[in-house]
C-alpha atoms as a PDB file:
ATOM      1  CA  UNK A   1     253.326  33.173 -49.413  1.00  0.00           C
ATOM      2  CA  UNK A   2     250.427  31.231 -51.465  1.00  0.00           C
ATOM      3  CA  UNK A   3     247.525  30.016 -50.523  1.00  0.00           C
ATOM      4  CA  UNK A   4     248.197  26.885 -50.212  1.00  0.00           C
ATOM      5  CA  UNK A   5     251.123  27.721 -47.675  1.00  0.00           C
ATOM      6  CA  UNK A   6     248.393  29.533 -45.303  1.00  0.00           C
ATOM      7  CA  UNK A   7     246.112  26.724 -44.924  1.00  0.00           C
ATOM      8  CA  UNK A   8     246.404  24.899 -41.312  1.00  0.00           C
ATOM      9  CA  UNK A   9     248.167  21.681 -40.768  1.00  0.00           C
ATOM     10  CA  UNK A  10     246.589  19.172 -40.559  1.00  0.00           C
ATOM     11  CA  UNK A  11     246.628  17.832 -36.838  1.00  0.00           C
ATOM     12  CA  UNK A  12     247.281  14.159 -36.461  1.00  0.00           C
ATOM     13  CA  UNK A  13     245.339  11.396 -34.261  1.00  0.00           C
ATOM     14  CA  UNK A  14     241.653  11.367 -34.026  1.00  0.00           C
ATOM     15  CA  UNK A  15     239.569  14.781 -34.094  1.00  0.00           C
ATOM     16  CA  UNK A  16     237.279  15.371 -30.500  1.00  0.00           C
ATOM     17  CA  UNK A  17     234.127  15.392 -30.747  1.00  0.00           C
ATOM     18  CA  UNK A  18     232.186  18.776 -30.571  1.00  0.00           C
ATOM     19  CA  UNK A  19     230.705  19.378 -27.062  1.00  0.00           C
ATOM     20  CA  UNK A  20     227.025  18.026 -27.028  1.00  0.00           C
ATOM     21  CA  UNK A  21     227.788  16.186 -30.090  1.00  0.00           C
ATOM     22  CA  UNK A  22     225.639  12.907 -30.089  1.00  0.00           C
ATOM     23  CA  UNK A  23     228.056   9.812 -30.602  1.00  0.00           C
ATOM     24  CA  UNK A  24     228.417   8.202 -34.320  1.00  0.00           C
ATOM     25  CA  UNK A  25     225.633   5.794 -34.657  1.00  0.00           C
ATOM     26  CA  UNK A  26     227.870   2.154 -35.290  1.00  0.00           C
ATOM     27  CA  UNK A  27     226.348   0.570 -38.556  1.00  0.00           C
ATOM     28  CA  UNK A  28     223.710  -1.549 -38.468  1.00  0.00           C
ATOM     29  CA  UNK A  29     224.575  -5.268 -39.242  1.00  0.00           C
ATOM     30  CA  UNK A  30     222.880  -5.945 -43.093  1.00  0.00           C
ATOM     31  CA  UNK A  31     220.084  -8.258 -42.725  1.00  0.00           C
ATOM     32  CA  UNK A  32     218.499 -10.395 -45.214  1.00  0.00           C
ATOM     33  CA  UNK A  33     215.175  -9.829 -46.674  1.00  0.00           C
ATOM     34  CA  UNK A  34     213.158 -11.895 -44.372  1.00  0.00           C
ATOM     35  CA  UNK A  35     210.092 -12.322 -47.606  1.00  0.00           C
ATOM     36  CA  UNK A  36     213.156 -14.158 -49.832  1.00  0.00           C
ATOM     37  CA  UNK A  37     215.275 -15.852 -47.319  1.00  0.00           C
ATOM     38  CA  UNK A  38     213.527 -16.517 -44.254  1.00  0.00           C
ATOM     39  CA  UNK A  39     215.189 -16.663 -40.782  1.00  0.00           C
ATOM     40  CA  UNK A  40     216.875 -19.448 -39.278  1.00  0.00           C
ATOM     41  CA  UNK A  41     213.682 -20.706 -37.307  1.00  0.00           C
ATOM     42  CA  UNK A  42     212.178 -20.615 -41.015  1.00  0.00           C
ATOM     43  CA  UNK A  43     210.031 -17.743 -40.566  1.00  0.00           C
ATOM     44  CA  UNK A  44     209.465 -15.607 -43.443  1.00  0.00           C
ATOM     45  CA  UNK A  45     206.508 -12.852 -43.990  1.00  0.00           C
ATOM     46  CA  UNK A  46     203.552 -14.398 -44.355  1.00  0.00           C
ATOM     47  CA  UNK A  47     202.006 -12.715 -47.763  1.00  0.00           C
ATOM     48  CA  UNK A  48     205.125 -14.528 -49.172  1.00  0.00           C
ATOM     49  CA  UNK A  49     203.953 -17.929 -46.936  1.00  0.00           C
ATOM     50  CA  UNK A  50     200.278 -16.802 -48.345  1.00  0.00           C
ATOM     51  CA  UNK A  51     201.517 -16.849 -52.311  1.00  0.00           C
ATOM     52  CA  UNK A  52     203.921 -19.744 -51.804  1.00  0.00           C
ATOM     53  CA  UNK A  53     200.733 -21.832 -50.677  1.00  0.00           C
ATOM     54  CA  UNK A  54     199.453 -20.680 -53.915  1.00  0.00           C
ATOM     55  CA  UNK A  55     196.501 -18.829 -52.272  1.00  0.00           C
ATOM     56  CA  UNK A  56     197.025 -15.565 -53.524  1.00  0.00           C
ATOM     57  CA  UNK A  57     199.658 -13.400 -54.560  1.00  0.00           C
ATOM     58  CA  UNK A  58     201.832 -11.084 -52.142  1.00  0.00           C
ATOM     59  CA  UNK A  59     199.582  -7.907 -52.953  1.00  0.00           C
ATOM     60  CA  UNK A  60     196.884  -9.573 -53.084  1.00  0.00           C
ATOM     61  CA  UNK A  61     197.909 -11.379 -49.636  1.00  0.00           C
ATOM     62  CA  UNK A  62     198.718  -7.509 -48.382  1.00  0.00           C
ATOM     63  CA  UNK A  63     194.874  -6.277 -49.070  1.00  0.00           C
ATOM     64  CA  UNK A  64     193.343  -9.258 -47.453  1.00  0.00           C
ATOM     65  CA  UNK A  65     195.769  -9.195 -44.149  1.00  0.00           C
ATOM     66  CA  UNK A  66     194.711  -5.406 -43.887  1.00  0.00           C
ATOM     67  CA  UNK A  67     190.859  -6.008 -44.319  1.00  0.00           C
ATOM     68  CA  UNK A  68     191.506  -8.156 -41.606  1.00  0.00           C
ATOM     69  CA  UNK A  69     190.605 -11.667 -43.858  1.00  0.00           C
ATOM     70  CA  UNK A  70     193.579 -13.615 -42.868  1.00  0.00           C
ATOM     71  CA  UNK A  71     194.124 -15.667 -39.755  1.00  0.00           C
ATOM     72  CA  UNK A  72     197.383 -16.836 -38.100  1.00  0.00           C
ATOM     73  CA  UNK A  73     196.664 -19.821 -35.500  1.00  0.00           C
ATOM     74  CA  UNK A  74     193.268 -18.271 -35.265  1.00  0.00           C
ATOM     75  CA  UNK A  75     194.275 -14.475 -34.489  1.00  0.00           C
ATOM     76  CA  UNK A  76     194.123 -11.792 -37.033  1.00  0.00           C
ATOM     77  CA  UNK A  77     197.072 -11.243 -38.892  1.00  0.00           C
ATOM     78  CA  UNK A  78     199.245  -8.313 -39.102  1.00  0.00           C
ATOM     79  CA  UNK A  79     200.936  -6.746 -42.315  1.00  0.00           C
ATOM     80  CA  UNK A  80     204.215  -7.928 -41.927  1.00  0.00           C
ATOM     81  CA  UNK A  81     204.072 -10.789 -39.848  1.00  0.00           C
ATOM     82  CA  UNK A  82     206.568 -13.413 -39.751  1.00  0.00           C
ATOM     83  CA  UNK A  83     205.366 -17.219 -40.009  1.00  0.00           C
ATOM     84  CA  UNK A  84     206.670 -20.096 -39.030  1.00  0.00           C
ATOM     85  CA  UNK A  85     206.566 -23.438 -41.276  1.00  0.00           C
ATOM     86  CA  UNK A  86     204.044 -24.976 -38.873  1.00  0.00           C
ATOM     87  CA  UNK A  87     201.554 -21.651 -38.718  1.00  0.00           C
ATOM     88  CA  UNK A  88     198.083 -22.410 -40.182  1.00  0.00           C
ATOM     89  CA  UNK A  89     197.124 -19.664 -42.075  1.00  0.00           C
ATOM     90  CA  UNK A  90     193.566 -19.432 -43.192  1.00  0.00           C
ATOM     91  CA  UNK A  91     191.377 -17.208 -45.381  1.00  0.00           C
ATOM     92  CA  UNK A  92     188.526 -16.015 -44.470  1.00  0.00           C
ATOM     93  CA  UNK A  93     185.168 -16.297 -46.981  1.00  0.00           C
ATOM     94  CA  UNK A  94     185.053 -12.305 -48.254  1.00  0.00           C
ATOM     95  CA  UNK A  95     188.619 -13.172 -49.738  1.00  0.00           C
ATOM     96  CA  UNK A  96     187.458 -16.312 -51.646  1.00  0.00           C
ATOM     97  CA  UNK A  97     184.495 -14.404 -52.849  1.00  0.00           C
ATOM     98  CA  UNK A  98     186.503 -11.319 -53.994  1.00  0.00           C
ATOM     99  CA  UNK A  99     189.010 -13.887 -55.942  1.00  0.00           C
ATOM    100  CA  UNK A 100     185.907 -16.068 -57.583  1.00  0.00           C
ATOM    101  CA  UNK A 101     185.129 -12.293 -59.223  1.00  0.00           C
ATOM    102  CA  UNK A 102     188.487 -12.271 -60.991  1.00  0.00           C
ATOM    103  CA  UNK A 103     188.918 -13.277 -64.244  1.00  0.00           C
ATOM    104  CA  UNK A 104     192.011 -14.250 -66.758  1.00  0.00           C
ATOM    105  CA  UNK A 105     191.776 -12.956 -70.362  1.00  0.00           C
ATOM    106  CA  UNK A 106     192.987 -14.522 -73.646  1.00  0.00           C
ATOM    107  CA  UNK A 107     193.914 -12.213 -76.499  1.00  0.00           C
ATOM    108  CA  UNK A 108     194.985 -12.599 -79.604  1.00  0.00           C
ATOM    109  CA  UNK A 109     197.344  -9.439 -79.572  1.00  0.00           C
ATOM    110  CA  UNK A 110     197.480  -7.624 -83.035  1.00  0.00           C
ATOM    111  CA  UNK A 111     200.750  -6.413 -84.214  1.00  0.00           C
ATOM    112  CA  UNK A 112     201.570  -2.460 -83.201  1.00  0.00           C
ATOM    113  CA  UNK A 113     199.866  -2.936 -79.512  1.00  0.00           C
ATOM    114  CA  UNK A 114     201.999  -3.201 -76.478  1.00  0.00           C
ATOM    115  CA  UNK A 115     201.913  -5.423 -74.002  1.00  0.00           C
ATOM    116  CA  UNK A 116     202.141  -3.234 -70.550  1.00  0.00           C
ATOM    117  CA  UNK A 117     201.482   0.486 -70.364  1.00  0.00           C
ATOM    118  CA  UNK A 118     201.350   3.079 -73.846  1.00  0.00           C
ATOM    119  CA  UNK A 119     204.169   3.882 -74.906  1.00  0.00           C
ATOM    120  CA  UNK A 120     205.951   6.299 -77.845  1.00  0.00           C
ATOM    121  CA  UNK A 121     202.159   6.383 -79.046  1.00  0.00           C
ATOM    122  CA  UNK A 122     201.439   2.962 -79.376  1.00  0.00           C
ATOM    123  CA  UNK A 123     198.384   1.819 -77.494  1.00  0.00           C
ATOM    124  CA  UNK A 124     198.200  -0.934 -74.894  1.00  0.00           C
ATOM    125  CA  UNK A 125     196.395  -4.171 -76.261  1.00  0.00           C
ATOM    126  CA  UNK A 126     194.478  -3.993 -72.933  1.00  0.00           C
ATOM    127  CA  UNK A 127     192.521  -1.723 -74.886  1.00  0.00           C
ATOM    128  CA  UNK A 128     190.945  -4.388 -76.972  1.00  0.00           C
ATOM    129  CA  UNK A 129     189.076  -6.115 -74.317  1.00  0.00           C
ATOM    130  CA  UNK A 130     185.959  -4.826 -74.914  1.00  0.00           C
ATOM    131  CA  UNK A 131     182.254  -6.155 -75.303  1.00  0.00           C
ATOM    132  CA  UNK A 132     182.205  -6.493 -79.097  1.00  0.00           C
ATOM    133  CA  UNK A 133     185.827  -8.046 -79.375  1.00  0.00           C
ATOM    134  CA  UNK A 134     184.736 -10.854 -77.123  1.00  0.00           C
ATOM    135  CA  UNK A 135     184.698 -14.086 -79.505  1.00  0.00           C
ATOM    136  CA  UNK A 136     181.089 -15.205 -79.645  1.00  0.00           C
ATOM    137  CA  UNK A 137     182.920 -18.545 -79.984  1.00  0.00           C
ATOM    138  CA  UNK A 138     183.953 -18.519 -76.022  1.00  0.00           C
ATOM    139  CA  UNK A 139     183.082 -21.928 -74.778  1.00  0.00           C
ATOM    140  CA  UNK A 140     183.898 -20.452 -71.161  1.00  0.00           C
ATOM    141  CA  UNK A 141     179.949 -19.736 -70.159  1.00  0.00           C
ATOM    142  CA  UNK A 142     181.080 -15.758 -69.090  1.00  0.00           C
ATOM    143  CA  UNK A 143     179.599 -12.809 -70.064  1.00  0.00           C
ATOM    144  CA  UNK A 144     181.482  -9.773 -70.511  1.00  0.00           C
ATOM    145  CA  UNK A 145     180.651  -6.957 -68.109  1.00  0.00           C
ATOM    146  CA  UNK A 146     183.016  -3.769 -67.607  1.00  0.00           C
ATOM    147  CA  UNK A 147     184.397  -4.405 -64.724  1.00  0.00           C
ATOM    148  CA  UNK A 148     186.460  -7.589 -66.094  1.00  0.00           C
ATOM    149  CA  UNK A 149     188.050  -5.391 -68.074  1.00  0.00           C
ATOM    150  CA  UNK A 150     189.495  -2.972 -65.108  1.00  0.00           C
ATOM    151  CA  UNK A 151     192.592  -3.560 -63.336  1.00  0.00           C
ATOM    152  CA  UNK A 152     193.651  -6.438 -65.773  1.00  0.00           C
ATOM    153  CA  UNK A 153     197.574  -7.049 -65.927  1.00  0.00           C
ATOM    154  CA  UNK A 154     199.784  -8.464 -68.681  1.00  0.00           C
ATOM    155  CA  UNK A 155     200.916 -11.974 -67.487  1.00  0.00           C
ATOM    156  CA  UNK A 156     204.014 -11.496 -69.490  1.00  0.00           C
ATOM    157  CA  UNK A 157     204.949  -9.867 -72.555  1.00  0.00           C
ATOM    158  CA  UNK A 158     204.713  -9.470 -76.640  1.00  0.00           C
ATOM    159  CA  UNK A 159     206.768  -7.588 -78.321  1.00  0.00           C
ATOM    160  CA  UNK A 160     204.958  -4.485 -80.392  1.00  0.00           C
ATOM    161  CA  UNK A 161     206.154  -6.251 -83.510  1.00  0.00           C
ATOM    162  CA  UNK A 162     204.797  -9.620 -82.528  1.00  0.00           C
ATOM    163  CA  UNK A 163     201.258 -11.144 -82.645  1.00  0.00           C
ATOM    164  CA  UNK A 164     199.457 -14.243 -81.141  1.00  0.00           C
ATOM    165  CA  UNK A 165     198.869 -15.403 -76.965  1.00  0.00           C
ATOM    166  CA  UNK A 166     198.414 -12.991 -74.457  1.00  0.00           C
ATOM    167  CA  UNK A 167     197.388 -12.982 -71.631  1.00  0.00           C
ATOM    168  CA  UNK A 168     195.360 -10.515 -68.993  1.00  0.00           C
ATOM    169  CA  UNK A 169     194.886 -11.146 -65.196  1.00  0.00           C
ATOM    170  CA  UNK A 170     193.076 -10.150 -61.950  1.00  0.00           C
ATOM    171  CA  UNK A 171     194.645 -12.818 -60.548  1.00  0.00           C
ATOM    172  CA  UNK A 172     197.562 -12.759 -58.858  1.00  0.00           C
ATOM    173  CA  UNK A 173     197.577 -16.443 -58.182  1.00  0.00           C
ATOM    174  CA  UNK A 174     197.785 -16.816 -62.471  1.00  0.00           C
ATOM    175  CA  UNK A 175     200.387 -14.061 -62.505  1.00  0.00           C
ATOM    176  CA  UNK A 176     202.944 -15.609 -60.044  1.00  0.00           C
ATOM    177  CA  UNK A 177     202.254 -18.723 -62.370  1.00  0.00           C
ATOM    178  CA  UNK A 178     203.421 -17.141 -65.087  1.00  0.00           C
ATOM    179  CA  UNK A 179     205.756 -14.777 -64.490  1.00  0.00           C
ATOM    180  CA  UNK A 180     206.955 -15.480 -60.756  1.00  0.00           C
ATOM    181  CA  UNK A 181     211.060 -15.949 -60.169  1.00  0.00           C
ATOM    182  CA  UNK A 182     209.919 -19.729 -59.959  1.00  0.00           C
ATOM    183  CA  UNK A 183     207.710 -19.881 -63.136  1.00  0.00           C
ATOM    184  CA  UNK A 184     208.206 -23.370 -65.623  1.00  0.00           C
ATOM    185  CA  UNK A 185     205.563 -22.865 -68.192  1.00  0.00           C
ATOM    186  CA  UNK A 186     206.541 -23.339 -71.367  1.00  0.00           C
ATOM    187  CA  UNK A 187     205.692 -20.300 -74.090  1.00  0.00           C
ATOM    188  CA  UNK A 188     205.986 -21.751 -77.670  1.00  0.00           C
ATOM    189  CA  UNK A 189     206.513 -19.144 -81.082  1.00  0.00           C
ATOM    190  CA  UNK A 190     206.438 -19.665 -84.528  1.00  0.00           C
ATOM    191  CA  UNK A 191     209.039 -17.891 -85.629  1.00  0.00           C
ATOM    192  CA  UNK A 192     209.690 -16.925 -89.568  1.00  0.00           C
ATOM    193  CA  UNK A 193     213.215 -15.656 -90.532  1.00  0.00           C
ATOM    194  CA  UNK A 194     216.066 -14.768 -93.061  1.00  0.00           C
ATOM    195  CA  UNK A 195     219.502 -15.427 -93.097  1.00  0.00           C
ATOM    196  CA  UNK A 196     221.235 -12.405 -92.824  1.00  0.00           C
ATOM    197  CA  UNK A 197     224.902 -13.210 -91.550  1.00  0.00           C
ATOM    198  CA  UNK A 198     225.466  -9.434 -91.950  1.00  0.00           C
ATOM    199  CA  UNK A 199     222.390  -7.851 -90.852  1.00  0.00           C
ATOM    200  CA  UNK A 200     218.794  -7.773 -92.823  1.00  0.00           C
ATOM    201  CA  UNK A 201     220.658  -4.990 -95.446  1.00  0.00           C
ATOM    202  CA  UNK A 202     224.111  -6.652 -95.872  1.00  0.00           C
ATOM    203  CA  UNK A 203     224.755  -9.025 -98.230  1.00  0.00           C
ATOM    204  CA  UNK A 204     224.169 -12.794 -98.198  1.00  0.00           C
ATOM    205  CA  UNK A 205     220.889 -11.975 -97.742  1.00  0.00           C
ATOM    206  CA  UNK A 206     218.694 -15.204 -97.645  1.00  0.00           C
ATOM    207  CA  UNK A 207     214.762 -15.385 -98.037  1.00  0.00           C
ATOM    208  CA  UNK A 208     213.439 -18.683 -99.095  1.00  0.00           C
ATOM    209  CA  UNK A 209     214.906 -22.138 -98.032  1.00  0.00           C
ATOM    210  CA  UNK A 210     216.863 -20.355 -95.045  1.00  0.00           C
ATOM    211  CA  UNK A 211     216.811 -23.947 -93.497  1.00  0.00           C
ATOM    212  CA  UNK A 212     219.341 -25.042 -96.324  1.00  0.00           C
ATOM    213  CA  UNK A 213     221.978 -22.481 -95.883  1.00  0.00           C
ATOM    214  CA  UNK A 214     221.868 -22.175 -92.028  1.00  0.00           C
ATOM    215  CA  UNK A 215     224.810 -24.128 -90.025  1.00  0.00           C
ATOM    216  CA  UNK A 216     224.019 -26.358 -87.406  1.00  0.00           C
ATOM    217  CA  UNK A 217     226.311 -25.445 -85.250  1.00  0.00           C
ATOM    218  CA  UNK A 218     224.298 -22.390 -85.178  1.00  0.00           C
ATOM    219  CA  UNK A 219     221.066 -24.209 -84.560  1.00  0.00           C
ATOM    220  CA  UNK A 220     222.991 -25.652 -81.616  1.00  0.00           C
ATOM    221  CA  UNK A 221     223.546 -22.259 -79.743  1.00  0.00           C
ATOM    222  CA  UNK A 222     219.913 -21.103 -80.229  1.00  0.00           C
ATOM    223  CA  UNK A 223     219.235 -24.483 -78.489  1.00  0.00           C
ATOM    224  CA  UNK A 224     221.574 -23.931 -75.341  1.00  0.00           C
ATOM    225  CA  UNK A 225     224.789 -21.672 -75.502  1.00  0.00           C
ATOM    226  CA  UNK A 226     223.926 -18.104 -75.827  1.00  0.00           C
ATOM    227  CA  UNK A 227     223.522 -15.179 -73.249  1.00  0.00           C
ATOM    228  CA  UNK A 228     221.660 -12.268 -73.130  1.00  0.00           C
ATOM    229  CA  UNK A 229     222.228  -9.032 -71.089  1.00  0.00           C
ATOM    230  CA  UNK A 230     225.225 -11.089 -69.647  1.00  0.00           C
ATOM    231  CA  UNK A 231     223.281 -13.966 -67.940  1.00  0.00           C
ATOM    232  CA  UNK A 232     223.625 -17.438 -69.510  1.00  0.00           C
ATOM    233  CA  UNK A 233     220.179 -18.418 -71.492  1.00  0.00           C
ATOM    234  CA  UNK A 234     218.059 -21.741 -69.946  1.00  0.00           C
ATOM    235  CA  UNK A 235     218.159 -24.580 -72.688  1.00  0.00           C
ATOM    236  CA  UNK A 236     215.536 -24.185 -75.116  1.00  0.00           C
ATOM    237  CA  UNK A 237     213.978 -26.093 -77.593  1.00  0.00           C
ATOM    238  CA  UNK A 238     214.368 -24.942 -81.402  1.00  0.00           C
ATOM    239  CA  UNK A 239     213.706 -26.918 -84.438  1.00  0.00           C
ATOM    240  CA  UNK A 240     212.437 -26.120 -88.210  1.00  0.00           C
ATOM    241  CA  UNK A 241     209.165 -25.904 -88.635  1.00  0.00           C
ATOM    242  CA  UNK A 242     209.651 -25.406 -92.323  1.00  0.00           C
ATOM    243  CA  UNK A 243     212.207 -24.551 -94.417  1.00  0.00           C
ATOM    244  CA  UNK A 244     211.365 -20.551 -93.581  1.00  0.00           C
ATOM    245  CA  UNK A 245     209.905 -21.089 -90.244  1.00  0.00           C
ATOM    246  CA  UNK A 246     211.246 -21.994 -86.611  1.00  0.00           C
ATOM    247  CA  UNK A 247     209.550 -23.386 -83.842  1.00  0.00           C
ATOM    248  CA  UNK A 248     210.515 -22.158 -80.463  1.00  0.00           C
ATOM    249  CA  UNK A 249     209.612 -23.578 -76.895  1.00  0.00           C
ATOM    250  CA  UNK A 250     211.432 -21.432 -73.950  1.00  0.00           C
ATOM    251  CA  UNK A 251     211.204 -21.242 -70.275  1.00  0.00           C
ATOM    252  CA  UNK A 252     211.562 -17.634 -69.687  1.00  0.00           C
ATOM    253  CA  UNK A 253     211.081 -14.438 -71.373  1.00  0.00           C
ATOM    254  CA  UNK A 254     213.391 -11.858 -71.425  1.00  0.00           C
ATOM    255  CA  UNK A 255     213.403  -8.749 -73.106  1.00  0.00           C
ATOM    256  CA  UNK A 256     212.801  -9.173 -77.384  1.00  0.00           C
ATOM    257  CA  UNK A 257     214.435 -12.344 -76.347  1.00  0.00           C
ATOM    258  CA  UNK A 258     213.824 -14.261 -79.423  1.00  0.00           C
ATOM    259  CA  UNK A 259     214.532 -11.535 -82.053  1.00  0.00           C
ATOM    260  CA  UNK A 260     217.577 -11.021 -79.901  1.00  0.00           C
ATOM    261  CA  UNK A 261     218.773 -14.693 -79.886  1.00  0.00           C
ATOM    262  CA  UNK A 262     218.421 -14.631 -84.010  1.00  0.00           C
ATOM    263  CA  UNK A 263     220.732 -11.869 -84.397  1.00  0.00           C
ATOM    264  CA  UNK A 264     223.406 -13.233 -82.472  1.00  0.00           C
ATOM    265  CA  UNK A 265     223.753 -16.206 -84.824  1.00  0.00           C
ATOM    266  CA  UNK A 266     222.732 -14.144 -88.115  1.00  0.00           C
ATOM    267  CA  UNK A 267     219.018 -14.874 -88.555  1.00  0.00           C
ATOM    268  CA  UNK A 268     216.567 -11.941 -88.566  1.00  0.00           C
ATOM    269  CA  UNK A 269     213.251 -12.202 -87.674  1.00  0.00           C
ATOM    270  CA  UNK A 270     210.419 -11.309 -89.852  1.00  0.00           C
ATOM    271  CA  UNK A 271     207.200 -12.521 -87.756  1.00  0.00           C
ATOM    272  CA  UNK A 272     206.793 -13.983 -84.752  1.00  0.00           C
ATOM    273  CA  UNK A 273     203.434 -15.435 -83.257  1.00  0.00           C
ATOM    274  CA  UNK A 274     202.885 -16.984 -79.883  1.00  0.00           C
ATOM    275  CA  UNK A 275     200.753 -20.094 -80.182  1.00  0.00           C
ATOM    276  CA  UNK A 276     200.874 -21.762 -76.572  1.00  0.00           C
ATOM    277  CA  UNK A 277     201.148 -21.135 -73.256  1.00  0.00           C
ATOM    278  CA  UNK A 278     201.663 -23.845 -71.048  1.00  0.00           C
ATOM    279  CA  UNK A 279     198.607 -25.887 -71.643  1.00  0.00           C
ATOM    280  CA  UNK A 280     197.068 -23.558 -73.065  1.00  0.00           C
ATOM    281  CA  UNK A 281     196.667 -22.589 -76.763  1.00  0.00           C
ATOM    282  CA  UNK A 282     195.437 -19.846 -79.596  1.00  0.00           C
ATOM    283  CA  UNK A 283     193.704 -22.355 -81.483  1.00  0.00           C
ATOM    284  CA  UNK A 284     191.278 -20.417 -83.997  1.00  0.00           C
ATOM    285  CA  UNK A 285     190.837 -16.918 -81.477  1.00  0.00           C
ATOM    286  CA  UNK A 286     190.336 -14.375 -83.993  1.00  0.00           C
ATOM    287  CA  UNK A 287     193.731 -11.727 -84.201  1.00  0.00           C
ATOM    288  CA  UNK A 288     192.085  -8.820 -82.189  1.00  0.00           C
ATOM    289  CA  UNK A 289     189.713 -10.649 -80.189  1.00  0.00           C
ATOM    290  CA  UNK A 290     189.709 -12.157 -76.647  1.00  0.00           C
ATOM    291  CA  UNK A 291     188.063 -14.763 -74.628  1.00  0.00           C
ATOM    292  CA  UNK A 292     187.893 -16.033 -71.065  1.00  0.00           C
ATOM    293  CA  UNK A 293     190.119 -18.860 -69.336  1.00  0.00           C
ATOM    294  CA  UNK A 294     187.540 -21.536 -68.546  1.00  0.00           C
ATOM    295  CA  UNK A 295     187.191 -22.827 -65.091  1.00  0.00           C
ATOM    296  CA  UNK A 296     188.454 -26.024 -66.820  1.00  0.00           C
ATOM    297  CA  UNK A 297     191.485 -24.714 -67.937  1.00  0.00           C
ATOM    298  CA  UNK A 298     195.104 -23.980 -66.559  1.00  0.00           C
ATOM    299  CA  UNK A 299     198.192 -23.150 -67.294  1.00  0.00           C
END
């Protein structure tokens, strides 16, 4: 006889239950995440009530709430807590102080710097906020001290390859502005490229007057049509700047996006410079050097 004849057989019906055993724990029913959705009274946790009132952003809500500077109806609020629409929520003077220390950073980001953290041994541009690359041109009335340049975080990104806007941020109120699910500012590039219908070393290669020899149809789908990691790009706007050079004007920023977008209709991309940011601009900021957002100025 094998093995397999020796095993037992199988008994039928449901097993019983070991003595002592505790009983199966039924599932609990899924809920949704109270922060995105809310409940049906409304409620939803109030650092997301605190950033959606534009005081603050969620972490910056969470540190407050647990230094105790937040009130709900004129209690101290918990970390946690759900609101409902008609809660008034108020911030106490330490907060306002700690957030009139923060400041937002303009650099003109240098090609072969990242944006976030170092990576395969390329330094972070963050680096480059320093006392002697702030432009002595800054019309904001700061002056540089070291802590401005601690704790700062990239308000979106720049590709190593790419130069021109970023920007740097204590302020998680300017953050959610420009990067938060809900964000509308406009980021406009410069963008020069070849035609290269079968990649930058196939033939057909095209240099100079690429605006001659490029389709319009194609111009079309860099406007609206294409997709990107599977998800359907938002309309964008895309128009010759000059016969090598494209202006672009998008509403989001994915990953490379724009180098990625020019490959799928057989441009390639040989510089690429951010010029605007919402309302804000580059203007004549030295490449390599920073300055302050004014109190004047927004995005």
């Amino acid at each position: 006889m094998s093995n397999a004849d020796q095993r037992p057989t199988p008994r039928s019906g449901p097993r019983a239950a070991p003595e002592g055993a505790r009983p199966a724990r039924a599932p609990r029913d899924a809920r949704p995440d109270l922060a995105r959705v809310g409940n049906a009274n409304g409620e939803v946790r109030l650092n997301k009530r605190m950033a959606d009132l534009g005081l603050c952003s969620r972490r910056e809500a969470d540190e407050w709430i647990a230094r105790g500077w937040v009130l709900v109806n004129g209690q101290p609020a918990v970390m946690g807590q759900p609101v409902p629409p008609d809660a008034q929520v108020e911030v106490l003077p330490q907060a306002r102080h700690q957030q009139a220390g923060q400041v937002t950073i303009l650099l003109h980001k240098p090609v072969g710097y990242v944006s976030g953290l170092p990576e395969d041994g390329h330094e972070t541009a963050a680096v480059l906020v320093t006392g002697p690359n702030h432009w002595r041109d800054d019309r904001s009335g700061r002056r540089f001290e070291p802590a401005h340049s601690r704790n700062l975080a990239p308000a979106g990104r720049l590709d190593i390859d790419s130069t021109g806007l970023l920007v740097f941020t204590q302020d998680g109120r300017v953050a959610r502005t420009l990067i938060g699910e809900d964000s509308d500012v406009e980021k406009e590039y410069l963008v020069r490229v070849h035609w290269a219908p079968e990649g930058p070393r196939g033939g057909g290669l095209v240099t100079q007057n690429v605006q001659a020899v490029f389709p319009a149809e194609r111009l079309a789908l860099l406007r609206h049509g294409l997709s990107l990691d599977e998800q359907p790009l938002r309309p964008a706007q895309v128009d010759w700047q000059n016969p090598e050079q494209l202006r672009f004007i998008l509403k989001e920023g994915k990953k490379r996006q724009i180098r990625r977008m020019c490959e799928q209709v057989g441009l390639h991309v040989v510089g690429l410079k951010r010029i605007r940011i919402g309302n804000v601009v580059l203007g004549n900021l030295p490449v390599g050097q920073w300055r302050y957002l004014g109190a004047n100025e927004g995005f």
